[in-house]
Each structure stands twice: as structure tokens, then as C-alpha cells.
N, C-alpha and C. Protein backbone atom coordinates (compact mmCIF):
# COMPACT_ATOMS: atom_id res chain seq x y z
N UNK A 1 -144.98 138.18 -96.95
CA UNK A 1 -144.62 138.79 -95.68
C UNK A 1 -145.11 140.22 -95.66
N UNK A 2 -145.27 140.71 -94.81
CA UNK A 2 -145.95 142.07 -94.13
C UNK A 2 -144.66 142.77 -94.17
N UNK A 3 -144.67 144.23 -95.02
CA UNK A 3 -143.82 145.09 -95.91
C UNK A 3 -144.04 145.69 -94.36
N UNK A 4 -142.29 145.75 -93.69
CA UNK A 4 -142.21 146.58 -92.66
C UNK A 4 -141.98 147.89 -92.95
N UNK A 5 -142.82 149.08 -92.41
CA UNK A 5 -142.97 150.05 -92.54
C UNK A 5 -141.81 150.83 -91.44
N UNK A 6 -140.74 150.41 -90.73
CA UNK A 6 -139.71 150.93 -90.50
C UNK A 6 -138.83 149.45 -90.46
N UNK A 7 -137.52 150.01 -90.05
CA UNK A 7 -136.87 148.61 -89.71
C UNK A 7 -136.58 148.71 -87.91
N UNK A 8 -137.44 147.53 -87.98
CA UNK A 8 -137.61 147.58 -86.26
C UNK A 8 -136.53 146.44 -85.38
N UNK A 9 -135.96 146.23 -86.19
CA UNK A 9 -134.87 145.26 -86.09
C UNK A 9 -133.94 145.72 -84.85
N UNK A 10 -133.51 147.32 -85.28
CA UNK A 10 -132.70 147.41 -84.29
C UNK A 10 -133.18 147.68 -82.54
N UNK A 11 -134.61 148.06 -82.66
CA UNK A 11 -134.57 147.80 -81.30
C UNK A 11 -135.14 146.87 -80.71
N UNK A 12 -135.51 145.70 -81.23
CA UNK A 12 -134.98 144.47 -80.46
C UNK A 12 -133.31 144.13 -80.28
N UNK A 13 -132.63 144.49 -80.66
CA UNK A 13 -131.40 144.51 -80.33
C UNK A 13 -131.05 144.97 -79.23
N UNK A 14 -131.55 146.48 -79.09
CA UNK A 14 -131.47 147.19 -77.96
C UNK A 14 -132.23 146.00 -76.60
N UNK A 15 -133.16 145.12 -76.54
CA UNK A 15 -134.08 144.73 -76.19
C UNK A 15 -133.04 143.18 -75.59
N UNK A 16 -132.27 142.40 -76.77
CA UNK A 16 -131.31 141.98 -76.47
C UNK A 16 -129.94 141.96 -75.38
N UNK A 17 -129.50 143.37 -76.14
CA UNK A 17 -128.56 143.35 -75.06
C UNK A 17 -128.80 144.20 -73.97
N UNK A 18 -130.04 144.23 -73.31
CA UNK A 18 -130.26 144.51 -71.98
C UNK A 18 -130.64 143.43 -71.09
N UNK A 19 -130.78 142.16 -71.77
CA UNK A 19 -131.23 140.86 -70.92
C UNK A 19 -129.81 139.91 -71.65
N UNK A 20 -129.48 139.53 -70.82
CA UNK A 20 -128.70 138.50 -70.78
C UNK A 20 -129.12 137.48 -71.04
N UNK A 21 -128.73 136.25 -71.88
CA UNK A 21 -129.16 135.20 -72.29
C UNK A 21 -130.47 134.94 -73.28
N UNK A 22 -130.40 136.16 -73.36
CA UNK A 22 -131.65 136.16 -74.88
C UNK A 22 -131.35 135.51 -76.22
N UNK A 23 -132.45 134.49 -76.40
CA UNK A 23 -131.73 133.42 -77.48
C UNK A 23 -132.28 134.45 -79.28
N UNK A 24 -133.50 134.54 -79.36
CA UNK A 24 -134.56 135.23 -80.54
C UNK A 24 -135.22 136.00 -80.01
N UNK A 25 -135.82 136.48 -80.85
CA UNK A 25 -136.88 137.62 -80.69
C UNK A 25 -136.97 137.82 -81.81
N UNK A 26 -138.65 138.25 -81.88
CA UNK A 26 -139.17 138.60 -83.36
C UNK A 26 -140.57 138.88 -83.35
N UNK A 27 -141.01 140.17 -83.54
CA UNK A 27 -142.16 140.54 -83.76
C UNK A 27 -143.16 139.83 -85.16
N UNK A 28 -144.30 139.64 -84.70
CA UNK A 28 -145.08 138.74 -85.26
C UNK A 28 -146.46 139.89 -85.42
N UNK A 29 -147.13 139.23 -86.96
CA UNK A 29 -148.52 139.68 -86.71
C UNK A 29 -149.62 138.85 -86.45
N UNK A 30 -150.89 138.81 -85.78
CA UNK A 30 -151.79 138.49 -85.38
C UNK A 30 -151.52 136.67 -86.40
N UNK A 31 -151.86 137.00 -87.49
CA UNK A 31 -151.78 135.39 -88.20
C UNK A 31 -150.55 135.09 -88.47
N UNK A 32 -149.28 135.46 -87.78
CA UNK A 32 -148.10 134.30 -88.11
C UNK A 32 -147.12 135.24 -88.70
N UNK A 33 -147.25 135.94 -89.44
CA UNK A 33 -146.15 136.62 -90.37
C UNK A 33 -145.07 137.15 -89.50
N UNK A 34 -143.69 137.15 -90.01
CA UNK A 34 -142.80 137.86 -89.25
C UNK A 34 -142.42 139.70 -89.69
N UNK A 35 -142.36 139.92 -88.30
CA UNK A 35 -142.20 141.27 -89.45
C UNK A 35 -140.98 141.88 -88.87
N UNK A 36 -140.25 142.05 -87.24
CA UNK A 36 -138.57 141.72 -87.33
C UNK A 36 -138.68 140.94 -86.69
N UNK A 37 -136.99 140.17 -86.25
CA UNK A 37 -136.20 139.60 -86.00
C UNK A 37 -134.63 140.34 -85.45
N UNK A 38 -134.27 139.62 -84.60
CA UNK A 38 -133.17 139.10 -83.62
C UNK A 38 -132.67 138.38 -83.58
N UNK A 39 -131.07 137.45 -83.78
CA UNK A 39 -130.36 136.85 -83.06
C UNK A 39 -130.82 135.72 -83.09
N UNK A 40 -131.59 135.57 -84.45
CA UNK A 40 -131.91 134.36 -85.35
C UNK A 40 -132.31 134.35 -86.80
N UNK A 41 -132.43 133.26 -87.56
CA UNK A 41 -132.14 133.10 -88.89
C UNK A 41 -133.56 133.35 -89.34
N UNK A 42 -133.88 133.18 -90.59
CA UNK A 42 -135.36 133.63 -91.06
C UNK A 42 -136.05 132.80 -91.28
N UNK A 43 -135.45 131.33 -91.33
CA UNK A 43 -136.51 130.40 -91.05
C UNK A 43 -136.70 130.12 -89.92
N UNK A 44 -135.76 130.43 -89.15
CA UNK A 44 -136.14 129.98 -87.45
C UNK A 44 -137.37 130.88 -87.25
N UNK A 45 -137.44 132.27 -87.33
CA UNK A 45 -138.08 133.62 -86.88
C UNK A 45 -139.21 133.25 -87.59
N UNK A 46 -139.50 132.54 -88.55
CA UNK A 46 -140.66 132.28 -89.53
C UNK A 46 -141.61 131.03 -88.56
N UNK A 47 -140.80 129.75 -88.43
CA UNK A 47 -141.58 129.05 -87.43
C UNK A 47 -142.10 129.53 -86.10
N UNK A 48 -141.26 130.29 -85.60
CA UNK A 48 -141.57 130.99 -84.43
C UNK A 48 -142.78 131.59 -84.59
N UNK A 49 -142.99 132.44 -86.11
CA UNK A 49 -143.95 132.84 -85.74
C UNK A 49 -145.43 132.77 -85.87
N UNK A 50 -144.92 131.14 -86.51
CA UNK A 50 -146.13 130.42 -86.76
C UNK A 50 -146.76 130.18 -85.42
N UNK A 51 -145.95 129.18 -84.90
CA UNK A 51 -145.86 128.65 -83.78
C UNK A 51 -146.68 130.01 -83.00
N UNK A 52 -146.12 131.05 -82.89
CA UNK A 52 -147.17 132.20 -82.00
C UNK A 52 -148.47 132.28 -82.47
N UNK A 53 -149.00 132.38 -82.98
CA UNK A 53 -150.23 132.67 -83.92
C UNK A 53 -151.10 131.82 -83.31
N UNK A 54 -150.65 130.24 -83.48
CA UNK A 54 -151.80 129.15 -82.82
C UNK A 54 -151.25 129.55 -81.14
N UNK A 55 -150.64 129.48 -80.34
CA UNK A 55 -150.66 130.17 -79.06
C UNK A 55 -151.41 131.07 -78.97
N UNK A 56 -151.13 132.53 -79.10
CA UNK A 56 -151.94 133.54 -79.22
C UNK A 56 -153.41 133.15 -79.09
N UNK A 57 -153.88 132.68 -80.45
CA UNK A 57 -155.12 132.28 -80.27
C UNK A 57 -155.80 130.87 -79.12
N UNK A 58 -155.00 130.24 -78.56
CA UNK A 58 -155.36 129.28 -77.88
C UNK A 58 -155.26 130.07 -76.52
N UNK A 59 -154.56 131.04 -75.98
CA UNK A 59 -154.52 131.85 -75.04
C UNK A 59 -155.97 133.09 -75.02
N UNK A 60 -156.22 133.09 -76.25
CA UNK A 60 -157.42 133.97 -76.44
C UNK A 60 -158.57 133.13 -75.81
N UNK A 61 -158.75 132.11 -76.45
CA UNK A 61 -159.82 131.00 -76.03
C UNK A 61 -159.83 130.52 -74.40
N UNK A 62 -158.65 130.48 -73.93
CA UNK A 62 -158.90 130.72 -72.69
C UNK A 62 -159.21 131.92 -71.77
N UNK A 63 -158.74 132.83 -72.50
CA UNK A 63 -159.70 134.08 -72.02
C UNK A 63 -160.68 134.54 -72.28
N UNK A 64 -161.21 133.56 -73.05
CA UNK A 64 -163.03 134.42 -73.03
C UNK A 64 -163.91 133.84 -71.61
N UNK A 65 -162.98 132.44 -70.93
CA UNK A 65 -163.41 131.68 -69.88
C UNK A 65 -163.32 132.53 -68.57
N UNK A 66 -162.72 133.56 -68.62
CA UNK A 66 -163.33 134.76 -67.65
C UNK A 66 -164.19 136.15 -67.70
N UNK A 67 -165.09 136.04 -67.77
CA UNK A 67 -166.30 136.65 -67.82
C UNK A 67 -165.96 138.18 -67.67
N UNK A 68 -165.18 138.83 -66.58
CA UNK A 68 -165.01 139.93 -66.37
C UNK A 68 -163.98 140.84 -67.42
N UNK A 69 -163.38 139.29 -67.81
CA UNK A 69 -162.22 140.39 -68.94
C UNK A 69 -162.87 140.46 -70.54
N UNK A 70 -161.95 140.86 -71.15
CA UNK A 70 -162.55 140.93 -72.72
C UNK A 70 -161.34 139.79 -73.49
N UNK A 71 -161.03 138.82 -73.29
CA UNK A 71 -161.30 137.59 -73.77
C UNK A 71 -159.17 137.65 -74.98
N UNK A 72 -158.71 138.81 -75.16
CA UNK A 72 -157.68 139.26 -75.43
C UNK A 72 -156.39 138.78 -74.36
N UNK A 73 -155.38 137.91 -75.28
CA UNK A 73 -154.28 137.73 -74.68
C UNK A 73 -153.14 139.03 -74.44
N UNK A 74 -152.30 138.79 -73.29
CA UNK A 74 -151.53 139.63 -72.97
C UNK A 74 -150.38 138.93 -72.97
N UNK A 75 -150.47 138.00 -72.49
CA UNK A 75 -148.37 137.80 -72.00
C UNK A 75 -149.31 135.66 -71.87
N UNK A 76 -148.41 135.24 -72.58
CA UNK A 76 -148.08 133.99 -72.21
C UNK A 76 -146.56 133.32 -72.07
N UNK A 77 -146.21 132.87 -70.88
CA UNK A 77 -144.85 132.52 -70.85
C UNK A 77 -144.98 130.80 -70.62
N UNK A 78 -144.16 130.06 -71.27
CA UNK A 78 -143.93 128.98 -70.85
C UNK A 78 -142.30 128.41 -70.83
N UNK A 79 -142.05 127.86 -69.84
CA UNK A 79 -140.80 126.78 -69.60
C UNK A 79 -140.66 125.69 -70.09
N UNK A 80 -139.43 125.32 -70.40
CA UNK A 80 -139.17 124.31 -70.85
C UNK A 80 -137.66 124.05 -70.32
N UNK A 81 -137.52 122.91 -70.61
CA UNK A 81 -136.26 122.61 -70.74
C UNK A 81 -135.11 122.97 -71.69
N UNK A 82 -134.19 123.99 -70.75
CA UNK A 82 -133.43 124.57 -71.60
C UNK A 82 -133.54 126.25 -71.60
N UNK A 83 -135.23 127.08 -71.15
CA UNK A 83 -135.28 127.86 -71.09
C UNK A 83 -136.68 128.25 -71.33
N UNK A 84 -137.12 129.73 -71.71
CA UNK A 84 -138.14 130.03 -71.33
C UNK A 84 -138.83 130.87 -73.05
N UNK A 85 -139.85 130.70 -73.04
CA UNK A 85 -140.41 131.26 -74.05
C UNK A 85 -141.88 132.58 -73.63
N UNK A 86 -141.77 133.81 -74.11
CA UNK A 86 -142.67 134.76 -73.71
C UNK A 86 -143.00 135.07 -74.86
N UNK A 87 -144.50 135.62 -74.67
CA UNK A 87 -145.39 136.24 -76.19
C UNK A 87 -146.20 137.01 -75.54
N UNK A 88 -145.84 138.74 -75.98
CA UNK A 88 -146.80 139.76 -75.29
C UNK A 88 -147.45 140.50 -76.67
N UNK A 89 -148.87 140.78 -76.01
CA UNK A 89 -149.77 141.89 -77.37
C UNK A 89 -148.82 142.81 -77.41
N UNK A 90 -148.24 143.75 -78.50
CA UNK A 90 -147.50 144.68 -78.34
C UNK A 90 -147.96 145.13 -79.53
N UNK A 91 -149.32 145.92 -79.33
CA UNK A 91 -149.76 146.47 -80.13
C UNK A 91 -151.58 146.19 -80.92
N UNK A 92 -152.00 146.66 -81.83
CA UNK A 92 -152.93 146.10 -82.44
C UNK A 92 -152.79 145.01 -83.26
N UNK A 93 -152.77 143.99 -83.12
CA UNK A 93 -152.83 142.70 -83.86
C UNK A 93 -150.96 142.71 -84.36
N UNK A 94 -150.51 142.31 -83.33
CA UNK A 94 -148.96 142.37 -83.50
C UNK A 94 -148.18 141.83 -81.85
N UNK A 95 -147.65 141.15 -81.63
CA UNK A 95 -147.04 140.27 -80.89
C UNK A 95 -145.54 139.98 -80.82
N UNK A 96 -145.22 140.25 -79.96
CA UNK A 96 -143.30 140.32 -79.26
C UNK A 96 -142.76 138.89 -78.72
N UNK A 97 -142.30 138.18 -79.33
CA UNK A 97 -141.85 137.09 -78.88
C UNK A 97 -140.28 136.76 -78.69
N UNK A 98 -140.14 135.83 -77.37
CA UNK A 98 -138.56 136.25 -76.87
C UNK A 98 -138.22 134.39 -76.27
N UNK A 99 -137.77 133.77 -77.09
CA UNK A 99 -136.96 132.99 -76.04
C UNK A 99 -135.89 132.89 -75.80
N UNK A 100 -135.80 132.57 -74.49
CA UNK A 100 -134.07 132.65 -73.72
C UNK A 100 -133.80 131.85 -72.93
N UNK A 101 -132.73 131.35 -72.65
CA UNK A 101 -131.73 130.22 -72.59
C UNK A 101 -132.10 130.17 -70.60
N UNK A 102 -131.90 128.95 -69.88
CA UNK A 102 -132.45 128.76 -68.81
C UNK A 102 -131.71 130.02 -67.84
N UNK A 103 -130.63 130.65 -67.93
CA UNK A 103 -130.23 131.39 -67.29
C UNK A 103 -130.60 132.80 -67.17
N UNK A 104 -131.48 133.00 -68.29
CA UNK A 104 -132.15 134.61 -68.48
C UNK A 104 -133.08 134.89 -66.80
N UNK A 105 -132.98 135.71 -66.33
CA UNK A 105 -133.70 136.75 -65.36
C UNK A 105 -135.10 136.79 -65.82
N UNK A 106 -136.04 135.95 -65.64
CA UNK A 106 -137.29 135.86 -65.98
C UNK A 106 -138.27 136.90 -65.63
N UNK A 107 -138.00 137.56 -64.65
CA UNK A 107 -138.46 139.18 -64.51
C UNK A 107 -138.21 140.31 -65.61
N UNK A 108 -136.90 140.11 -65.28
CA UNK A 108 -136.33 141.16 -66.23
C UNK A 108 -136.74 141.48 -67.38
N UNK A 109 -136.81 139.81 -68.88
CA UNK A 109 -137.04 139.98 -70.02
C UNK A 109 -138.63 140.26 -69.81
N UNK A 110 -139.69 139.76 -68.40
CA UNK A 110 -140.70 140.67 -69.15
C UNK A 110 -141.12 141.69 -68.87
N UNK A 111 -140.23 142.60 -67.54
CA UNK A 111 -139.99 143.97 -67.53
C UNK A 111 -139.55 144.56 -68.82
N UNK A 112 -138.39 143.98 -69.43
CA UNK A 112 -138.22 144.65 -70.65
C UNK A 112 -138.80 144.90 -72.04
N UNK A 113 -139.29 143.79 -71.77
CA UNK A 113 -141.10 143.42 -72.92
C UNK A 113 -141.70 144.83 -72.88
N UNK A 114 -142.17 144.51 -71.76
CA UNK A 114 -143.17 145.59 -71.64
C UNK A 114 -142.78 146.97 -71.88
N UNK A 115 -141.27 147.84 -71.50
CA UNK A 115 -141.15 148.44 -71.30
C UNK A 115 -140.66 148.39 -73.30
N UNK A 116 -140.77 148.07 -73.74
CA UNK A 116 -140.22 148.21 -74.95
C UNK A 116 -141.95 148.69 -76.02
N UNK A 117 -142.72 147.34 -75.45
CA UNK A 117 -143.90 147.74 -75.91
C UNK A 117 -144.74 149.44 -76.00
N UNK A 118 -144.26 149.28 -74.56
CA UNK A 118 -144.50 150.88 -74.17
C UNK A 118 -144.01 151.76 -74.92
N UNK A 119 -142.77 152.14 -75.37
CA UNK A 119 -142.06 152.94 -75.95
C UNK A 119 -143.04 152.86 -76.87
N UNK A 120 -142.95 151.78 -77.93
CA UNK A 120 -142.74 151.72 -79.48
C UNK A 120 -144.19 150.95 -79.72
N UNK A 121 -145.24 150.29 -79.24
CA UNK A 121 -146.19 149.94 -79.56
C UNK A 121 -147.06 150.41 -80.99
N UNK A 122 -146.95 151.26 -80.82
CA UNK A 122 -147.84 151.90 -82.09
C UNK A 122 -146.79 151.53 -83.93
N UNK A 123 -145.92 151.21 -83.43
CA UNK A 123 -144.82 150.97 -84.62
C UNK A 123 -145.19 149.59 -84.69
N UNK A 124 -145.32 148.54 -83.28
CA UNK A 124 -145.73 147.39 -83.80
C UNK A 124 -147.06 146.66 -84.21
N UNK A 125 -147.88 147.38 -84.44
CA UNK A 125 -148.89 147.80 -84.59
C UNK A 125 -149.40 147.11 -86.73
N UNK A 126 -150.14 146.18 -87.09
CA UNK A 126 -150.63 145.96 -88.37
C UNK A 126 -151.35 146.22 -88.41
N UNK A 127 -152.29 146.59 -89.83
CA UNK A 127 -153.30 146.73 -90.29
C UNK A 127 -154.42 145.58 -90.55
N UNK A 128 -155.51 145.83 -90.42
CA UNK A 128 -156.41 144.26 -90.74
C UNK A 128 -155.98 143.95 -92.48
N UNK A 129 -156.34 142.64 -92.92
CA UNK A 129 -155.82 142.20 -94.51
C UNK A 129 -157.38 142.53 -94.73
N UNK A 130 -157.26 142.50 -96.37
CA UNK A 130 -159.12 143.00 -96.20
C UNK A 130 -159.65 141.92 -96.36
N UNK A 131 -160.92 142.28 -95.62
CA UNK A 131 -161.89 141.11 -95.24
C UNK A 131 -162.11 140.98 -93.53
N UNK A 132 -161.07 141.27 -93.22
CA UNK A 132 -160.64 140.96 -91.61
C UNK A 132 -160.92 142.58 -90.84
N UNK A 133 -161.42 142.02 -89.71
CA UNK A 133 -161.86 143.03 -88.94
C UNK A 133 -160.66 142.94 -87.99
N UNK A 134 -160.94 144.22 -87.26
CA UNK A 134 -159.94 144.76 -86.44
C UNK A 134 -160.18 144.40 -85.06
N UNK A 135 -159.24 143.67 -84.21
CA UNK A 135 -159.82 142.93 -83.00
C UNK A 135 -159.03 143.77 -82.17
């Protein structure tokens, strides 16, 4: 696992209890690793953030299919039954992931995404592993 260089734990908390019905959350790096967690266990936060990694990149691949952008995911949200799942860049090769229960304010958590990214981005922020270039 990726040696967190603060403990960023608590402000997803903060991030928590400003949205109602927030199930997890857990910052992820570019290939999967968790680096915090929220208001779930560490193997849950661990699949999760597998599970982001192949998203991420399958969201990338659909963005190279528009010509005008540079081919980089921003925000993928999907529904399900039961509730909603969001994954925003929040940062250089580092990713914010939030699901919440069908009653969450689907504006809100990704007003608050963002506005969290904003703050603190550069904290969520990894380094390339060597070998790996910096995307």
C-alpha cells in the first residue's frame, strides 16, 4: 500500500457528514491502491479500489473518442439499485470515490467532491512508481 504522507482520513469525514446518506469513501491511486478511507472496513475500501482503477481506465478509453479533449477522466457516476456510485480525478494520478445509499442528494455529494478536491487536491495527489510516467 501507498505510505500516506498525511492522514487524510479525517477529511473525508468532514466530506461525510455534510452529505447525508454517504455509505464509503476512499481515496484511491491511479492503479488501485487505497490510500484513505471512510465509513468502511479495509477490505471493503481495498475492492473499491480495485474496482476504480479498471473504471477509471475504461472511462479514459472513452475519452480519447473525443477528439477535442485530452482523453483524461473526470467524474464517472453510476446508479444502481440501492444507490449511487461517483469517482472524480482529485489530483495527479489519485481518485475520490463515494458511494451512497439511494436517498443521498446526487448534486450535493458531487458539489461536495469537488469542492473538497479543490481545497485539498494537491494532498491527494501520488507520485509515478518507477518506471511509470506521469499522466
Amino acid at each position: 500500500m501507498i505510505q500516506q504522507r498525511t492522514n487524510m482520513d479525517w477529511m473525508l469525514k468532514d466530506l461525510a457528514d455534510g452529505v447525508p446518506h454517504t455509505r464509503h469513501i476512499i481515496v484511491l491511486s491511479a492503479d488501485g491502491l487505497r490510500m484513505a478511507q471512510h465509513g468502511t472496513d479495509t477490505d471493503t475500501a481495498d475492492r473499491l479500489a480495485a474496482a476504480c482503477a479498471g473504471l477509471q481506465s475504461l472511462a479514459a478509453a472513452v475519452g480519447h473518442e473525443f477528439p477535442e479533449g485530452d482523453g483524461r477522466m473526470r467524474l464517472v457516476v453510476i446508479e444502481v439499485s440501492g444507490g449511487f456510485f461517483y469517482l472524480m480525478a482529485a489530483g495527479a494520478r489519485a481518485y475520490l470515490a463515494v458511494l451512497a445509499d439511494d436517498g443521498v442528494d446526487a448534486g450535493l455529494v458531487g458539489q461536495r467532491m469537488r469542492d473538497l478536491v479543490a481545497r485539498i487536491g494537491e494532498h491527494l495527489s501520488t507520485p509515478p512508481r518507477n518506471g511509470e510516467s506521469a499522466a
